[in-house]
Structures are given as C-alpha cells and as structure tokens.
PDB file of N, CA and C in Angstrom:
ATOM      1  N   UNK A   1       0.827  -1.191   0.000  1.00  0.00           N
ATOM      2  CA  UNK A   1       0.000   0.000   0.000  1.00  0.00           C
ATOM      3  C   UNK A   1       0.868   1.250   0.000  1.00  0.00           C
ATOM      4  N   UNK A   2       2.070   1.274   1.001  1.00  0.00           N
ATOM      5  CA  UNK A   2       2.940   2.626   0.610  1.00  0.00           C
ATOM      6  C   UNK A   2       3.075   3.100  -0.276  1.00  0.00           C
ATOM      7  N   UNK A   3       3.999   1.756  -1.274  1.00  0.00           N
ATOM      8  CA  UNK A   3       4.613   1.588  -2.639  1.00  0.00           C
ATOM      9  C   UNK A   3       3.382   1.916  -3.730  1.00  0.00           C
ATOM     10  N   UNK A   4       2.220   1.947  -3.357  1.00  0.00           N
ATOM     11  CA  UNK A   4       1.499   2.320  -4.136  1.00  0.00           C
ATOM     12  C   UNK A   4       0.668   0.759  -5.122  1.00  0.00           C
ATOM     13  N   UNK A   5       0.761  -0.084  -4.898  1.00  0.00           N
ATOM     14  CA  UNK A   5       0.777  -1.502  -5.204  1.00  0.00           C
ATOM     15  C   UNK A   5      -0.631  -1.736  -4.999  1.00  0.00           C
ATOM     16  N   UNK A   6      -2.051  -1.956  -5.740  1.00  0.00           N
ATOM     17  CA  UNK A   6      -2.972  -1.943  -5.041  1.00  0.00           C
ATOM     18  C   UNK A   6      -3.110  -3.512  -4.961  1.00  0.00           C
ATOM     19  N   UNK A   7      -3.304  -3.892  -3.534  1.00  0.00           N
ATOM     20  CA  UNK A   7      -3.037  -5.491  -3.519  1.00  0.00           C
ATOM     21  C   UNK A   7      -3.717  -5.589  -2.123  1.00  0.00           C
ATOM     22  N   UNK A   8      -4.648  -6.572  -1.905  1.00  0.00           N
ATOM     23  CA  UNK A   8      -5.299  -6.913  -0.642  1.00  0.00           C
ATOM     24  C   UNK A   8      -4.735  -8.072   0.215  1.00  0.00           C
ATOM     25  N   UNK A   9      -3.937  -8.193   0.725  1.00  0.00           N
ATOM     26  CA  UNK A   9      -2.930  -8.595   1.608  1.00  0.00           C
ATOM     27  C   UNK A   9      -3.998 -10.035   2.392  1.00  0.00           C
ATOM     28  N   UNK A  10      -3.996 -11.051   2.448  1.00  0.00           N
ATOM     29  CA  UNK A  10      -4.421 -12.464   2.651  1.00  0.00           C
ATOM     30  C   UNK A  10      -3.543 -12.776   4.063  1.00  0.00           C
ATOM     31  N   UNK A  11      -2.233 -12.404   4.120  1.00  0.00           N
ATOM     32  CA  UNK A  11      -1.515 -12.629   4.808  1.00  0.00           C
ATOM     33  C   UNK A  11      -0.469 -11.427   5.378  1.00  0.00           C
ATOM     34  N   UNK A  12       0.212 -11.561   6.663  1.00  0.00           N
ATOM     35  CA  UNK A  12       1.375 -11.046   7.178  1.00  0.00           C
ATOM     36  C   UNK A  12       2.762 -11.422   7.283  1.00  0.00           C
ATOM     37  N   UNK A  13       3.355 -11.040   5.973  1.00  0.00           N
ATOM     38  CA  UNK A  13       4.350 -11.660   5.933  1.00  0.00           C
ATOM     39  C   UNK A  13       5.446 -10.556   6.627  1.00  0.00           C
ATOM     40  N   UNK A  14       6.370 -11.419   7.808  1.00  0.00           N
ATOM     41  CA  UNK A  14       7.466 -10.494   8.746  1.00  0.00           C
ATOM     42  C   UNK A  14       8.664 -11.239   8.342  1.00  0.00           C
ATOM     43  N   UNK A  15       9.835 -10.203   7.808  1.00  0.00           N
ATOM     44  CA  UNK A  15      11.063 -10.051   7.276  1.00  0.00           C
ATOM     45  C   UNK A  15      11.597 -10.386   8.623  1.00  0.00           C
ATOM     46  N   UNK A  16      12.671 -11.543   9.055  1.00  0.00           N
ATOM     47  CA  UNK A  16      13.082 -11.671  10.202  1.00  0.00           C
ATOM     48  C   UNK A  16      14.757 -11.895   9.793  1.00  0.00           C
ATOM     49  N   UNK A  17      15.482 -11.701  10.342  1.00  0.00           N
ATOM     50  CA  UNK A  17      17.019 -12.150  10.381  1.00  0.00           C
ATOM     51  C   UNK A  17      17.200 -13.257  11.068  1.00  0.00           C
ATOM     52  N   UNK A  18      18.011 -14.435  10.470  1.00  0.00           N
ATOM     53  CA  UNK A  18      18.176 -15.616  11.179  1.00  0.00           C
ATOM     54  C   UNK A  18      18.362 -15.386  12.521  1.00  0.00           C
ATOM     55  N   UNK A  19      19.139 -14.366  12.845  1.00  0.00           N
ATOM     56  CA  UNK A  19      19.757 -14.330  13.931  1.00  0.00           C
ATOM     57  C   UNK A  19      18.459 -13.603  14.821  1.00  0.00           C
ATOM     58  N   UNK A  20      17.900 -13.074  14.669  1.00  0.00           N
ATOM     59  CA  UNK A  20      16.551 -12.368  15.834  1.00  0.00           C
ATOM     60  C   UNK A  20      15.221 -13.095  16.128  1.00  0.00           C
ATOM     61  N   UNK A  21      15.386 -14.374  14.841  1.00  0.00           N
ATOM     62  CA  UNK A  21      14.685 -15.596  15.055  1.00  0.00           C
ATOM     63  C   UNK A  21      14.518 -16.121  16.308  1.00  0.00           C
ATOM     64  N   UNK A  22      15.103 -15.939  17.587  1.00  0.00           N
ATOM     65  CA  UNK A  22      14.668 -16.711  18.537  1.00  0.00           C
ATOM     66  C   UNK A  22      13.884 -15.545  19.298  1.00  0.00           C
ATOM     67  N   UNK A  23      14.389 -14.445  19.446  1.00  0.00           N
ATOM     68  CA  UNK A  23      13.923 -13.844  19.967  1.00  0.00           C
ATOM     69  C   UNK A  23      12.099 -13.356  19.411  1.00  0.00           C
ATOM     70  N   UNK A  24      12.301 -13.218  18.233  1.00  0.00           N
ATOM     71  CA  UNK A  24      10.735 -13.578  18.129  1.00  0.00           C
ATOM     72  C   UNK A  24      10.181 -14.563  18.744  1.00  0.00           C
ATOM     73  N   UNK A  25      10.555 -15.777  18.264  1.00  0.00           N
ATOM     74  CA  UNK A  25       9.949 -16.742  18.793  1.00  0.00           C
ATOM     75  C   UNK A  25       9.325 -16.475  20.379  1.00  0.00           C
ATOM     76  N   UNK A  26      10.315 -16.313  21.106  1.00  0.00           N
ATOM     77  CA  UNK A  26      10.010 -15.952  22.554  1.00  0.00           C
ATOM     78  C   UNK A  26       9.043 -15.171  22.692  1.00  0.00           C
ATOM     79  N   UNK A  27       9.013 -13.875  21.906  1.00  0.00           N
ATOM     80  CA  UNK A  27       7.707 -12.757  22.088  1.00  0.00           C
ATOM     81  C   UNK A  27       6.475 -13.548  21.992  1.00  0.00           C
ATOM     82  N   UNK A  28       6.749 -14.146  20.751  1.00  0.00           N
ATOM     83  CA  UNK A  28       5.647 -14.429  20.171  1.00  0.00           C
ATOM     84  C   UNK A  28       5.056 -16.189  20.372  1.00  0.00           C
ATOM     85  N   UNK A  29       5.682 -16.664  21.771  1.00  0.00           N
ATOM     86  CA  UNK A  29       4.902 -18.093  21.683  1.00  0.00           C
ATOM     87  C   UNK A  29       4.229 -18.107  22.097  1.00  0.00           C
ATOM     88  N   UNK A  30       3.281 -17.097  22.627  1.00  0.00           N
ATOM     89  CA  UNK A  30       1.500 -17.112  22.925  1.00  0.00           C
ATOM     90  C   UNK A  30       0.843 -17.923  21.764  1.00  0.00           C
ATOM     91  N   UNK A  31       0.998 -17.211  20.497  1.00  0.00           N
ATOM     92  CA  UNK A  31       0.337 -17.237  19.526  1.00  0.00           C
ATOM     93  C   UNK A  31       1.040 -18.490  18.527  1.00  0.00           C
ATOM     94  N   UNK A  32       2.056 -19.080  18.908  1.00  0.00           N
ATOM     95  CA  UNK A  32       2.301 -20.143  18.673  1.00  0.00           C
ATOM     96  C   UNK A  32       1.929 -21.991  19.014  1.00  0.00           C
ATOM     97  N   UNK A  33       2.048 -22.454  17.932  1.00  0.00           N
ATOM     98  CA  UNK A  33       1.051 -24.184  18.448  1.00  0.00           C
ATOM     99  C   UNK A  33       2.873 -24.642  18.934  1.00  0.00           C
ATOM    100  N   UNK A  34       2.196 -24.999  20.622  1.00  0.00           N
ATOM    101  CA  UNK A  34       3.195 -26.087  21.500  1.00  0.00           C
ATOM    102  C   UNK A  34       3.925 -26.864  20.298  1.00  0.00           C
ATOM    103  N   UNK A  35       5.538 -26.615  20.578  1.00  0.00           N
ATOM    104  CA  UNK A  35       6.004 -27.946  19.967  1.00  0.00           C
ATOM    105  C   UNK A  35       6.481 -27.591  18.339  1.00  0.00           C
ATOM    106  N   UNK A  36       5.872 -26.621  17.968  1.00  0.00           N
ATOM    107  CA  UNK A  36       5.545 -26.372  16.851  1.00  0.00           C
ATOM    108  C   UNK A  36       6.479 -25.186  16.112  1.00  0.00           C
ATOM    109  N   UNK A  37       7.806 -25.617  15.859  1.00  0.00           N
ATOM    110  CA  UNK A  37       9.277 -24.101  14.975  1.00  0.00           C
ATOM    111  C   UNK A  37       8.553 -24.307  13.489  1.00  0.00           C
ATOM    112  N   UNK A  38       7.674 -24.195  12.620  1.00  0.00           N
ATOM    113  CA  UNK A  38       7.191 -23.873  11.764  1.00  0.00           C
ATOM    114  C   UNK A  38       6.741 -22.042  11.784  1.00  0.00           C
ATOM    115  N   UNK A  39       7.095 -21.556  10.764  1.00  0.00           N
ATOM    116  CA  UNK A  39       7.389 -20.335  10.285  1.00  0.00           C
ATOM    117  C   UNK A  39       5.508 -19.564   9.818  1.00  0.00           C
ATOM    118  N   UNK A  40       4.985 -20.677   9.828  1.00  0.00           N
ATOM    119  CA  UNK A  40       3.699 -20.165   9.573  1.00  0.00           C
ATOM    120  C   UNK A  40       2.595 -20.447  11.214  1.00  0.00           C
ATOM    121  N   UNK A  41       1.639 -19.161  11.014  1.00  0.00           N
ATOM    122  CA  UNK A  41       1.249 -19.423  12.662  1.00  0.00           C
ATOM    123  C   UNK A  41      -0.159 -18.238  12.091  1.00  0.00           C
ATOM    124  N   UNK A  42      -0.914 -18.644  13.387  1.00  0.00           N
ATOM    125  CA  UNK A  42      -2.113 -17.187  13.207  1.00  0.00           C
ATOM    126  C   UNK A  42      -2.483 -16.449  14.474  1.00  0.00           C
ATOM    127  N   UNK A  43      -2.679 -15.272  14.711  1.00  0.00           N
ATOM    128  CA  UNK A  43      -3.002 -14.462  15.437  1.00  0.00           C
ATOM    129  C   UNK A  43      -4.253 -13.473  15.058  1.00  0.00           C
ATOM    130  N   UNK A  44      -5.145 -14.283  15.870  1.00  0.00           N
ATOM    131  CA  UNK A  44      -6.640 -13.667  15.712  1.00  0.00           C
ATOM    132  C   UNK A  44      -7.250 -14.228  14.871  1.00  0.00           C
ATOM    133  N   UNK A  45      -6.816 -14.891  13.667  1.00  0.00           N
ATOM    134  CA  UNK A  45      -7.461 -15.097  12.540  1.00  0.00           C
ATOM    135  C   UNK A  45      -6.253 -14.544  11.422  1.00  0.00           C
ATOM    136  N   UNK A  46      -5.280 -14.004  11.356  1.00  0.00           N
ATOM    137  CA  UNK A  46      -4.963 -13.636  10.418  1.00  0.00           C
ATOM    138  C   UNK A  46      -3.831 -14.443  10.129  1.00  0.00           C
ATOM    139  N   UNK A  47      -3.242 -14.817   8.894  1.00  0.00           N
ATOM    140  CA  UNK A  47      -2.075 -15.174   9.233  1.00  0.00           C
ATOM    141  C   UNK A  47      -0.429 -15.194   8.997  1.00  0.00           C
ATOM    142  N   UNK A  48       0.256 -15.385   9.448  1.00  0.00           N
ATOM    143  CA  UNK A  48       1.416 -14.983  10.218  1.00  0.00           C
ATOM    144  C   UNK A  48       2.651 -15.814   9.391  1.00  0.00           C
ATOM    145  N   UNK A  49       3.633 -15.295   8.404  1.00  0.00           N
ATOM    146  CA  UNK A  49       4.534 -16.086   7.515  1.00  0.00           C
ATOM    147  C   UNK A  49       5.587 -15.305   8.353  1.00  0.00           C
ATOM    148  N   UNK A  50       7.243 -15.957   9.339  1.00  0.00           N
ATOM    149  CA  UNK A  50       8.276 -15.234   9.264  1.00  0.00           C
ATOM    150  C   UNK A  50       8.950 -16.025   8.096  1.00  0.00           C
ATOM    151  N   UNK A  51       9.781 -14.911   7.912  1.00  0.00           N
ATOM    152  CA  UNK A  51      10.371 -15.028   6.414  1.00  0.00           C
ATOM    153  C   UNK A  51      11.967 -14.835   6.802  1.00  0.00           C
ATOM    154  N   UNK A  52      12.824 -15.551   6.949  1.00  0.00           N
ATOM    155  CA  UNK A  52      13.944 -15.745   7.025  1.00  0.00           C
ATOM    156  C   UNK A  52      15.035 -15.167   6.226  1.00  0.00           C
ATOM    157  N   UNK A  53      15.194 -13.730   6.539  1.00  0.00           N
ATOM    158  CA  UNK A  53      16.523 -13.285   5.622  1.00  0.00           C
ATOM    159  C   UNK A  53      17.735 -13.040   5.753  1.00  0.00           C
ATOM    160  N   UNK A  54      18.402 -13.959   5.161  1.00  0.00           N
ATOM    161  CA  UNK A  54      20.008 -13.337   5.882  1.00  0.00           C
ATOM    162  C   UNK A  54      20.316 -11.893   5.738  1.00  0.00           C
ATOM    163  N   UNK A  55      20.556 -11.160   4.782  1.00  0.00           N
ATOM    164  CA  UNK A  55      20.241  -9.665   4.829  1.00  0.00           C
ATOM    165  C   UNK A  55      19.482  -8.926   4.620  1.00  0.00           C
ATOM    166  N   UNK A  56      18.928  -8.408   5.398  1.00  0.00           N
ATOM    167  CA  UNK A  56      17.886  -7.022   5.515  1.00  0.00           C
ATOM    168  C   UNK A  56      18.015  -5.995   5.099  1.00  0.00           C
ATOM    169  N   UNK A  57      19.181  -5.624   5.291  1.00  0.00           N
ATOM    170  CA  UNK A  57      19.586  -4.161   4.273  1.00  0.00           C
ATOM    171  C   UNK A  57      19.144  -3.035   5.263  1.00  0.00           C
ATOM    172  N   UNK A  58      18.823  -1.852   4.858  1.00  0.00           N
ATOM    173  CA  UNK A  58      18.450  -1.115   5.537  1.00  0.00           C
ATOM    174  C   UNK A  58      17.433  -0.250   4.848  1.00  0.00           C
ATOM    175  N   UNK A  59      15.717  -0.357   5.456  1.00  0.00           N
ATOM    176  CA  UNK A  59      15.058   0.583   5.057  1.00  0.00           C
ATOM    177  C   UNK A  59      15.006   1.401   4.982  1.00  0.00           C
ATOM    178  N   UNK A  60      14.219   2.567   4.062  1.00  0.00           N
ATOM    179  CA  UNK A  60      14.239   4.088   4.488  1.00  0.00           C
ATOM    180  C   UNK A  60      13.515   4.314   5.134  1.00  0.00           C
ATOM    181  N   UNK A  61      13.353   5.386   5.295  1.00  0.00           N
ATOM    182  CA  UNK A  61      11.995   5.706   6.979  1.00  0.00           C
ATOM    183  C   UNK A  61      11.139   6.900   5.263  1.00  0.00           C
ATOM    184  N   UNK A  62       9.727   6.873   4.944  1.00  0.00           N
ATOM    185  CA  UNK A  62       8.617   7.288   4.189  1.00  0.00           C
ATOM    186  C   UNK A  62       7.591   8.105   5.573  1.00  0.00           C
ATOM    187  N   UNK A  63       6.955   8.956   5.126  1.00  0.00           N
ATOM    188  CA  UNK A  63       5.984   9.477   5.903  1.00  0.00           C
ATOM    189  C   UNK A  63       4.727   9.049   5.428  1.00  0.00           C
ATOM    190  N   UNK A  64       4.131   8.188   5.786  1.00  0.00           N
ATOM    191  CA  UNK A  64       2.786   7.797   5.842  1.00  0.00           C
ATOM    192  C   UNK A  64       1.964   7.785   6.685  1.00  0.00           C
ATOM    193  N   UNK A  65       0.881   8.602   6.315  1.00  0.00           N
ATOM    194  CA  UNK A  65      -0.098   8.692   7.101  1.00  0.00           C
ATOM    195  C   UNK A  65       0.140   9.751   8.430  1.00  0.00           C
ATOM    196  N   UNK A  66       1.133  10.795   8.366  1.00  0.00           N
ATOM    197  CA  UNK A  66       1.798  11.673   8.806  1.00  0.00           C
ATOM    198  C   UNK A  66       2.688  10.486  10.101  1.00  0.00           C
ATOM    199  N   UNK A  67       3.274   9.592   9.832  1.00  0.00           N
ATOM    200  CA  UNK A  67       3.994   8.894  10.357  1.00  0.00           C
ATOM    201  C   UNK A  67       4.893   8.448   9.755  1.00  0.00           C
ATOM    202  N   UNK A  68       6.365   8.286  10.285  1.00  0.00           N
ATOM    203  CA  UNK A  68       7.487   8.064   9.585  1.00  0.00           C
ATOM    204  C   UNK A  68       7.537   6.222   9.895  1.00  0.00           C
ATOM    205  N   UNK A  69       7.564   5.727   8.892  1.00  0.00           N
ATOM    206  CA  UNK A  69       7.347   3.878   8.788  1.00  0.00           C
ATOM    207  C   UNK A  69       8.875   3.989   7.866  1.00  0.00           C
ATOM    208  N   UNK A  70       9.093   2.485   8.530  1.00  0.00           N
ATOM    209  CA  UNK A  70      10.405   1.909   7.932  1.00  0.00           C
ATOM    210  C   UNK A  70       9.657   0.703   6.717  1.00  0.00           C
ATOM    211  N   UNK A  71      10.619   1.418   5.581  1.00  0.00           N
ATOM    212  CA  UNK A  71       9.886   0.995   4.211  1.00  0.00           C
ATOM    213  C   UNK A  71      11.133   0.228   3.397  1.00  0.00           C
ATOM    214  N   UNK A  72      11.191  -1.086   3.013  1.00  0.00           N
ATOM    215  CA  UNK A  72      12.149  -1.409   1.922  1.00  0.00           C
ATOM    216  C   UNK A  72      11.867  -0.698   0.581  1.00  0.00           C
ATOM    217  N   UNK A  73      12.711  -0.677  -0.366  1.00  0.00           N
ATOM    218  CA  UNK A  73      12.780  -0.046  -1.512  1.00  0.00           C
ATOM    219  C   UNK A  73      12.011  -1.282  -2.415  1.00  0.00           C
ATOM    220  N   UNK A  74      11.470  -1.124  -3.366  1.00  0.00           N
ATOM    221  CA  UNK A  74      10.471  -1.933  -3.865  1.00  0.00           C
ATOM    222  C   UNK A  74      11.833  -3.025  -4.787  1.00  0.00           C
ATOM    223  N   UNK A  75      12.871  -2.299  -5.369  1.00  0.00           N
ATOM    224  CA  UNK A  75      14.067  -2.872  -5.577  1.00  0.00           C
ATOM    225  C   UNK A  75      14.258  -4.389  -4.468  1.00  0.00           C
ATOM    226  N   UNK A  76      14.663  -4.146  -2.950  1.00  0.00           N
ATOM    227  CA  UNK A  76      14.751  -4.757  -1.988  1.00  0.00           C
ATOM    228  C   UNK A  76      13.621  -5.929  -2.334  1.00  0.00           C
ATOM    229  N   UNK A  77      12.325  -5.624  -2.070  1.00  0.00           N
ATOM    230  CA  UNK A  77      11.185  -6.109  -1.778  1.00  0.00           C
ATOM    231  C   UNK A  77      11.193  -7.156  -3.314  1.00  0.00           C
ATOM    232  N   UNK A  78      11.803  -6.686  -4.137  1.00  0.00           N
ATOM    233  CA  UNK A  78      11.656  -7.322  -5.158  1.00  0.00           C
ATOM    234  C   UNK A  78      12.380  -8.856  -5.277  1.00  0.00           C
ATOM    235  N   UNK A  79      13.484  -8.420  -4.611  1.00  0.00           N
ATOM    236  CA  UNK A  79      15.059  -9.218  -4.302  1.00  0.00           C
ATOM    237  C   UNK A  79      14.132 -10.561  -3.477  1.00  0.00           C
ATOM    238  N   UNK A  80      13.712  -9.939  -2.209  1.00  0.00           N
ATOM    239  CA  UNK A  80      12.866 -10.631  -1.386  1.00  0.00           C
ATOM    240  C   UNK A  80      11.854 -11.789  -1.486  1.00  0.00           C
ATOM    241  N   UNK A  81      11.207 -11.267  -2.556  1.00  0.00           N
ATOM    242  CA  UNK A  81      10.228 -12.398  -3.029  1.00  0.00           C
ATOM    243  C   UNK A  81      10.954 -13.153  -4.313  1.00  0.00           C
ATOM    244  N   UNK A  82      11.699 -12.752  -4.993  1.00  0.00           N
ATOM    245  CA  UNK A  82      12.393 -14.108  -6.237  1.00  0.00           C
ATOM    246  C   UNK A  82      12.792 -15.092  -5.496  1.00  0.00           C
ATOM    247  N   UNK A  83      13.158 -14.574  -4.088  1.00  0.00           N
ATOM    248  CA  UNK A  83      13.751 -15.888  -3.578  1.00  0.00           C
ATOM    249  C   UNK A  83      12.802 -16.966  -2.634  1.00  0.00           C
ATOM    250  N   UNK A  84      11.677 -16.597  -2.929  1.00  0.00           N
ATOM    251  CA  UNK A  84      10.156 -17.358  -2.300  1.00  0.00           C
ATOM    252  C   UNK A  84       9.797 -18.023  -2.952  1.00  0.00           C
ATOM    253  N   UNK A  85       9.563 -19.508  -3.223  1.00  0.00           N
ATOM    254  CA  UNK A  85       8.560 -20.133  -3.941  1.00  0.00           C
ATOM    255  C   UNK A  85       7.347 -19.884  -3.610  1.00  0.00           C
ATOM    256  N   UNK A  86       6.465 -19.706  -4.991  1.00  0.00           N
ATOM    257  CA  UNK A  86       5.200 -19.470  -4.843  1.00  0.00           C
ATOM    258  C   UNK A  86       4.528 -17.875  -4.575  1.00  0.00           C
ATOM    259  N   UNK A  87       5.733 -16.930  -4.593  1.00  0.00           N
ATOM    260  CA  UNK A  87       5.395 -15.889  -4.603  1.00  0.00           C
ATOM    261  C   UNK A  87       5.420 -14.778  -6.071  1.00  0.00           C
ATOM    262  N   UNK A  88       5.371 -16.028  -7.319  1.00  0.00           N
ATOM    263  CA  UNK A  88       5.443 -15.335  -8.761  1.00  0.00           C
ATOM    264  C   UNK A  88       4.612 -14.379  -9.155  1.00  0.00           C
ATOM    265  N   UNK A  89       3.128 -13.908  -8.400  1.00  0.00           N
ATOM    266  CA  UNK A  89       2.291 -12.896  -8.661  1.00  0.00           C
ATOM    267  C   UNK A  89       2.714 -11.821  -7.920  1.00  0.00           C
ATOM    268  N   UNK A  90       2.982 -11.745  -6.923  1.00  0.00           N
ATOM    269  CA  UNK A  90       3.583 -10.418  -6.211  1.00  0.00           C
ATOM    270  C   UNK A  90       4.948  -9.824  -6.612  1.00  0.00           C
ATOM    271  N   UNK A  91       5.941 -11.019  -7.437  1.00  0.00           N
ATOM    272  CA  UNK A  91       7.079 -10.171  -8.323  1.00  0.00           C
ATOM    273  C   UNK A  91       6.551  -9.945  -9.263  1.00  0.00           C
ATOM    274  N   UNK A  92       5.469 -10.531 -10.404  1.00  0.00           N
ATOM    275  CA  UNK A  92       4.776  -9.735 -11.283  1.00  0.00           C
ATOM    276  C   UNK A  92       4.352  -8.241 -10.751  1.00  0.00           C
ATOM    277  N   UNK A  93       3.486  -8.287  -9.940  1.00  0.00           N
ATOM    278  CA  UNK A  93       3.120  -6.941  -9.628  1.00  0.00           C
ATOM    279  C   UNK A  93       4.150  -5.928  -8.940  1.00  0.00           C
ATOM    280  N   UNK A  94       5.390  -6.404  -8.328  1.00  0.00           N
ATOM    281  CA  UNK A  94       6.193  -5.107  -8.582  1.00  0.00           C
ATOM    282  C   UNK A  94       7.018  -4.863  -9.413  1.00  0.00           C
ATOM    283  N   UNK A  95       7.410  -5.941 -10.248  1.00  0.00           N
ATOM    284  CA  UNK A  95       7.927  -5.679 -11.794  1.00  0.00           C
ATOM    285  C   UNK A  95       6.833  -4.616 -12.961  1.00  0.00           C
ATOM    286  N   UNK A  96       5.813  -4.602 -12.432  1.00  0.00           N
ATOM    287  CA  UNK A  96       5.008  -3.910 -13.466  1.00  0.00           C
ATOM    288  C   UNK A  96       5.339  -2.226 -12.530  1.00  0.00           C
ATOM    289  N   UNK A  97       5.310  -2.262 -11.610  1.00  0.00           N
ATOM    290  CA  UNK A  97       5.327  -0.909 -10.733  1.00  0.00           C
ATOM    291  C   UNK A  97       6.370  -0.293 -10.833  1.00  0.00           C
ATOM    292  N   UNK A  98       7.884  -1.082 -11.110  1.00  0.00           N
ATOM    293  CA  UNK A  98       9.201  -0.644 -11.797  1.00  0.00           C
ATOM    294  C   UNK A  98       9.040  -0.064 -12.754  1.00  0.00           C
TER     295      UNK A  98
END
C-alpha cells in the first residue's frame, strides 16, 4: 500500500534475520502451536509467515499517514520475493510498478 501496489494482503508476511529468530519466537509463543518451529502461525485469525533473511539491508523511513514507517525499496522487496517459492504474482506486480 505505501509503494502504491494496489493489492489486498491475505496474509502477514514479517522479514526476520536468522539471527533475531529466537527472539521472536520468545515474544511471540502465545500465539504459537506447542512444539511447533514452523514459520507459519495465526493471530486472531490472520495469518502470520516469518520469512527468514540473511540480509535485511536497511530501510528508508517514508511518511505515511503523517507517520514516519520503515519501508524497503520496492528494488529490496523485489530481491525478497524471487527468492520465495510461490510468490510469482507479487514479483509480477512489482515488476510492473518498476
């Protein structure tokens, strides 16, 4: 939605670094099934993909919504999903936005 991308989002997908991987985990094993280091999970109903990246890079900070949000470059974001199976419609749609 920043990027301007009109796309209705099914899911929450969170950019994590191998290395801060546990520490999510910890925040977040409320909302996790016992037993269960699988990367997919739901909270409330919605649901929840961490996405494992060795580099993150560094976002820019965008003013949206008169709030400054940390934003990858659609470049980045692009990088991000080639390396996803199953995510060939969302690099279509920011290859067309390039």
């Amino acid at each position: 939605m920043v990027h301007g991308i009109n796309l209705v989002p099914r899911d929450l997908d969170v950019l994590i670094s191998p290395q801060d991987f546990s520490s999510f985990v910890r925040a977040f094993k409320i909302y996790m099934p016992e037993g269960d280091n699988d990367l997919k999970y739901s909270i409330n109903g919605v649901e929840i993909e961490l996405v494992l990246i060795p580099n993150l890079g560094h976002p820019i900070q965008v003013l949206f919504l008169d709030e400054l949000i940390p934003v990858y470059t659609l470049h980045d974001e692009l990088s991000f999903y080639q390396q996803r199976p199953g995510k060939e419609e969302i690099v279509k749609l920011i290859k067309e936005k390039l």
